[in-house]
C-alpha atoms as a PDB file:
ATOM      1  CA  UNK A   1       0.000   0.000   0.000  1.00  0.00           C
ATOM      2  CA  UNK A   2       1.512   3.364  -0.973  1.00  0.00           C
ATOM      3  CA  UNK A   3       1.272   6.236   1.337  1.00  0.00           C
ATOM      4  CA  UNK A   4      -1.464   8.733   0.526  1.00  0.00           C
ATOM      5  CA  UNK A   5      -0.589  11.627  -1.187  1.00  0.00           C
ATOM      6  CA  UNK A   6      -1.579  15.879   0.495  1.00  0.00           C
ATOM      7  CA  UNK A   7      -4.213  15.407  -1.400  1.00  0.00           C
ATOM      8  CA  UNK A   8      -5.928  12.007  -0.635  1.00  0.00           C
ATOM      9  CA  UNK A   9      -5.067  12.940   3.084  1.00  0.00           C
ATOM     10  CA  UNK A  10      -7.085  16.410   2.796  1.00  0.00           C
ATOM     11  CA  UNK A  11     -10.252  14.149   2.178  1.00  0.00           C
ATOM     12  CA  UNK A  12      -9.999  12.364   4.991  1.00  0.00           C
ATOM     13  CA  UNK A  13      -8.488  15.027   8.119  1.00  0.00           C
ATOM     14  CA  UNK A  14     -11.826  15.730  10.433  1.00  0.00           C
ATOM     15  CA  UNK A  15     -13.304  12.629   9.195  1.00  0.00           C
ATOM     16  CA  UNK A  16     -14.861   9.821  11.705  1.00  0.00           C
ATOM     17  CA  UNK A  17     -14.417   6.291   9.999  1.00  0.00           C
ATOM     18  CA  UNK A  18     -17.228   4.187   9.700  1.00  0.00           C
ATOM     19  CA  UNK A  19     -14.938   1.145  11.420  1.00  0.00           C
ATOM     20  CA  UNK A  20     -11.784   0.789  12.562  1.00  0.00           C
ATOM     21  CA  UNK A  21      -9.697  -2.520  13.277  1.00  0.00           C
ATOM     22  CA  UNK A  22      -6.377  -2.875  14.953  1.00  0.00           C
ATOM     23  CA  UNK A  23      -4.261  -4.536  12.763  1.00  0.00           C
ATOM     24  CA  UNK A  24      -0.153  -5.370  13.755  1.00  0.00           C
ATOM     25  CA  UNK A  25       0.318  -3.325  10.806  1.00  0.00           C
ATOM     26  CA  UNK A  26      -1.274   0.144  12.364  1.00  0.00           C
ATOM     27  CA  UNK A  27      -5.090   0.930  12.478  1.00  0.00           C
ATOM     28  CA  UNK A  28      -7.434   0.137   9.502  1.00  0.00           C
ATOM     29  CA  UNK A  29      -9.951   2.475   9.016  1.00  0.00           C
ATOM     30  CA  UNK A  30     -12.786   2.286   6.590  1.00  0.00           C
ATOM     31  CA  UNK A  31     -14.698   5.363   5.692  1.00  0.00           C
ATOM     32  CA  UNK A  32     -18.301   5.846   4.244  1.00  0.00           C
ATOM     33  CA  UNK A  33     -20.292   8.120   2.746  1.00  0.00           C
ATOM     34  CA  UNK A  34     -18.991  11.322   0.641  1.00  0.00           C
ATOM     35  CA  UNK A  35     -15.349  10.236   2.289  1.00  0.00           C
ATOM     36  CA  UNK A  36     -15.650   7.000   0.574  1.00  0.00           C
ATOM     37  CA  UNK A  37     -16.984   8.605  -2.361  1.00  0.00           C
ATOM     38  CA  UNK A  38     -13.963  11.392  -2.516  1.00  0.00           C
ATOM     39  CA  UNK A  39     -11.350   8.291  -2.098  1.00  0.00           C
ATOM     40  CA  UNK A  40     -12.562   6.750  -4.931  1.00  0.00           C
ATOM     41  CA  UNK A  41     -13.202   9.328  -7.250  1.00  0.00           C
ATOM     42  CA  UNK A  42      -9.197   9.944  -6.616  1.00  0.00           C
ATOM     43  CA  UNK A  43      -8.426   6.165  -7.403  1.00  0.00           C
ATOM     44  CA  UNK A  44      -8.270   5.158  -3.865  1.00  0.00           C
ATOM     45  CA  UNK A  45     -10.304   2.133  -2.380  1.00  0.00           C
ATOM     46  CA  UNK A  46     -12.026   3.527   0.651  1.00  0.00           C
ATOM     47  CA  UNK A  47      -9.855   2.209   3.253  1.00  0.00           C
ATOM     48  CA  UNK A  48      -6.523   3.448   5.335  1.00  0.00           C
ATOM     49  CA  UNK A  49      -4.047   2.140   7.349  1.00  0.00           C
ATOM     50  CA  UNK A  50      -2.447   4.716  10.015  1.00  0.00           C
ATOM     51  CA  UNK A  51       0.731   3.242  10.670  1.00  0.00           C
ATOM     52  CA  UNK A  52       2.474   3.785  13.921  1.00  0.00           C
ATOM     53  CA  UNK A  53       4.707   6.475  12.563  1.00  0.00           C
ATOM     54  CA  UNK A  54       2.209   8.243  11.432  1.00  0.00           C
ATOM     55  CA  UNK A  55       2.220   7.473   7.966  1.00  0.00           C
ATOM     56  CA  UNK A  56      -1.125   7.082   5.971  1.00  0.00           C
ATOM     57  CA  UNK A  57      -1.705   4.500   3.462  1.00  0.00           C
ATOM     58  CA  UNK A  58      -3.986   3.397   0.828  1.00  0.00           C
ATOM     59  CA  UNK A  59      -5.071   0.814  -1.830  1.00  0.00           C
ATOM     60  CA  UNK A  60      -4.706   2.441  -5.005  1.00  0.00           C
ATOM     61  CA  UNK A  61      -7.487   1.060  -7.517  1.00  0.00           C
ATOM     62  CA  UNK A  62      -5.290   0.632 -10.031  1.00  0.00           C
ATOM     63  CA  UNK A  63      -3.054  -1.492  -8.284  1.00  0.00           C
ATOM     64  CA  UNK A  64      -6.043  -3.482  -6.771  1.00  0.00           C
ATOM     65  CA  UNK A  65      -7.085  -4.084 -10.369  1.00  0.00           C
ATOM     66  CA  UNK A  66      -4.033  -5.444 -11.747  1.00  0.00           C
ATOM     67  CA  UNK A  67      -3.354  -7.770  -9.267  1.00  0.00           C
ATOM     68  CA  UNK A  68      -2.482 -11.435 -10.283  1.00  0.00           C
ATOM     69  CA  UNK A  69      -5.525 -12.785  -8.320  1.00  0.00           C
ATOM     70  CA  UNK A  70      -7.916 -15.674  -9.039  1.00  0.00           C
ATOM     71  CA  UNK A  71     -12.123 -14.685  -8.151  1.00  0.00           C
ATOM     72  CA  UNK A  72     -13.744 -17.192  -6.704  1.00  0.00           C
ATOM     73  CA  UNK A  73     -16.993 -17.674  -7.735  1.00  0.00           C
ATOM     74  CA  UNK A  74     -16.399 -15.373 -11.141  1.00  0.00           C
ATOM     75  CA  UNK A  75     -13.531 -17.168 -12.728  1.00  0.00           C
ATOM     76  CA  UNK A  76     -14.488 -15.535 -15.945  1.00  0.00           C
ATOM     77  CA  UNK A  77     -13.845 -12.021 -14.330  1.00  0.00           C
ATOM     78  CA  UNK A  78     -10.234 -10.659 -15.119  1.00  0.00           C
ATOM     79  CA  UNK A  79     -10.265  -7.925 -12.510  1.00  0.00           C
ATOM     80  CA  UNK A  80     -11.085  -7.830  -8.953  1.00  0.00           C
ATOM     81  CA  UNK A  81     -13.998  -6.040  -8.282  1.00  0.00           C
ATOM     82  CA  UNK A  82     -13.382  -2.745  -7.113  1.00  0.00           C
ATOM     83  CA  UNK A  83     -16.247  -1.371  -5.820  1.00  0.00           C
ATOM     84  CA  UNK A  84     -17.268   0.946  -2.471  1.00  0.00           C
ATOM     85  CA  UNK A  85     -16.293  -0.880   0.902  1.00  0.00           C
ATOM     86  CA  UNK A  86     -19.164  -1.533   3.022  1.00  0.00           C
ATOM     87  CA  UNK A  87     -17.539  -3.537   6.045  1.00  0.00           C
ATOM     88  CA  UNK A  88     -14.775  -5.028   7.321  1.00  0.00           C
ATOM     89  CA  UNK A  89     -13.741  -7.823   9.803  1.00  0.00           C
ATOM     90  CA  UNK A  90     -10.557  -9.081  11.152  1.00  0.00           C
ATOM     91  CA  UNK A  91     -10.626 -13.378  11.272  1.00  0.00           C
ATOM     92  CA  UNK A  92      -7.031 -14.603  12.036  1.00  0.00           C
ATOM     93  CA  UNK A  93      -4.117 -12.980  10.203  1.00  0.00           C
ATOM     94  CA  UNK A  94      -7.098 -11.887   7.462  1.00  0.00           C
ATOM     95  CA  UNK A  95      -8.918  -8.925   7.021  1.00  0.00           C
ATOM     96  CA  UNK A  96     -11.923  -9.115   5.151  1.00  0.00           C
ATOM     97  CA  UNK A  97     -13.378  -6.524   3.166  1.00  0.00           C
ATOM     98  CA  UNK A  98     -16.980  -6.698   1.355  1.00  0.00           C
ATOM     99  CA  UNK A  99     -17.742  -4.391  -1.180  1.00  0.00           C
ATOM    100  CA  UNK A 100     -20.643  -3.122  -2.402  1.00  0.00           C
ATOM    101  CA  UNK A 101     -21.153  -5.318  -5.173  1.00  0.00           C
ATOM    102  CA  UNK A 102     -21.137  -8.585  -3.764  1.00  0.00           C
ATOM    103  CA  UNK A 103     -17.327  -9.130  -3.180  1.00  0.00           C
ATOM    104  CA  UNK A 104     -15.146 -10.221  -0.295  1.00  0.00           C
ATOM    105  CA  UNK A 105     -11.451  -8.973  -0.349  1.00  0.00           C
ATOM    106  CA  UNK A 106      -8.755 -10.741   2.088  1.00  0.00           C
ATOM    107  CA  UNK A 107      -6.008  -9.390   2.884  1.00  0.00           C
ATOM    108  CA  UNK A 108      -3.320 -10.452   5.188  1.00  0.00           C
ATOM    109  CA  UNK A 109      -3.627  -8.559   7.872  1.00  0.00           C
ATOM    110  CA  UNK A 110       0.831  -7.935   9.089  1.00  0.00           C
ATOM    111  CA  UNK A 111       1.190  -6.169   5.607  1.00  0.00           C
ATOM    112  CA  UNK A 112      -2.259  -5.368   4.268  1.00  0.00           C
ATOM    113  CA  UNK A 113      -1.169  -7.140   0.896  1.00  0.00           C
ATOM    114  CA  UNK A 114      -4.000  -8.501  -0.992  1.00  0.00           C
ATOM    115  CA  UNK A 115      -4.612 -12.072  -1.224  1.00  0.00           C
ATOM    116  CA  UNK A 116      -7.528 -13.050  -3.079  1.00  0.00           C
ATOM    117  CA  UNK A 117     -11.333 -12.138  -3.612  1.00  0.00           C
ATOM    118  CA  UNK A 118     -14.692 -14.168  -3.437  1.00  0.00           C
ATOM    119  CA  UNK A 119     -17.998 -13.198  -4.797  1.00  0.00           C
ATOM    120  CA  UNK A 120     -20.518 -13.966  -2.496  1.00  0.00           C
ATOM    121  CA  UNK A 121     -24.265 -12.752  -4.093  1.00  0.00           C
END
């Protein structure tokens, strides 16, 4: 996850996140609403993780997209799907992300690196 640019962090200062999970990696936060909306219009899934240094980072879409992943249940799809983030959970070492449109992101939850993807409808 690359760390957010002056920009991307100027959409999120004063916001409250929807959720927040401690994660040995910092704090993930996931934000809803016209924060979520502003994140993605600028390319960014509509997640964070504050690090302990104080460093901000994000999921770029573009990134997420091009990821060598396989999607369960959609083998046919060539992309993950990239959509809003509703919720997310912390199981184990995984954090689990569903998205708006029927989609469950893992990730591992030391690094934040994404593992795979499930659709779920």
């Amino acid at each position: 996850m690359p760390h957010l640019s002056r920009e991307a962090k100027r959409l999120i200062i004063g916001a409250a996140p929807k959720d927040s999970i401690r994660l040995p990696c910092g704090i993930l936060e996931l934000y809803s609403s016209s924060v979520a909306d502003d994140l993605l219009k600028a390319g960014l899934l509509n997640i964070v993780v504050r690090e302990a240094s104080g460093q901000i980072k994000s999921c770029e879409i573009k990134d997420f997209l091009n990821s060598a992943v396989r999607v369960e249940g959609q083998e046919n799809l060539k992309t993950p799907n990239a959509s809003c983030i509703t919720s997310v959970w912390l199981d184990g070492g995984t954090v689990y992300a569903q998205h708006w449109e029927g989609f469950v992101s893992r990730f591992d939850a030391a690094t934040m690196r994404f593992e795979g993807q499930k659709f779920t409808k």
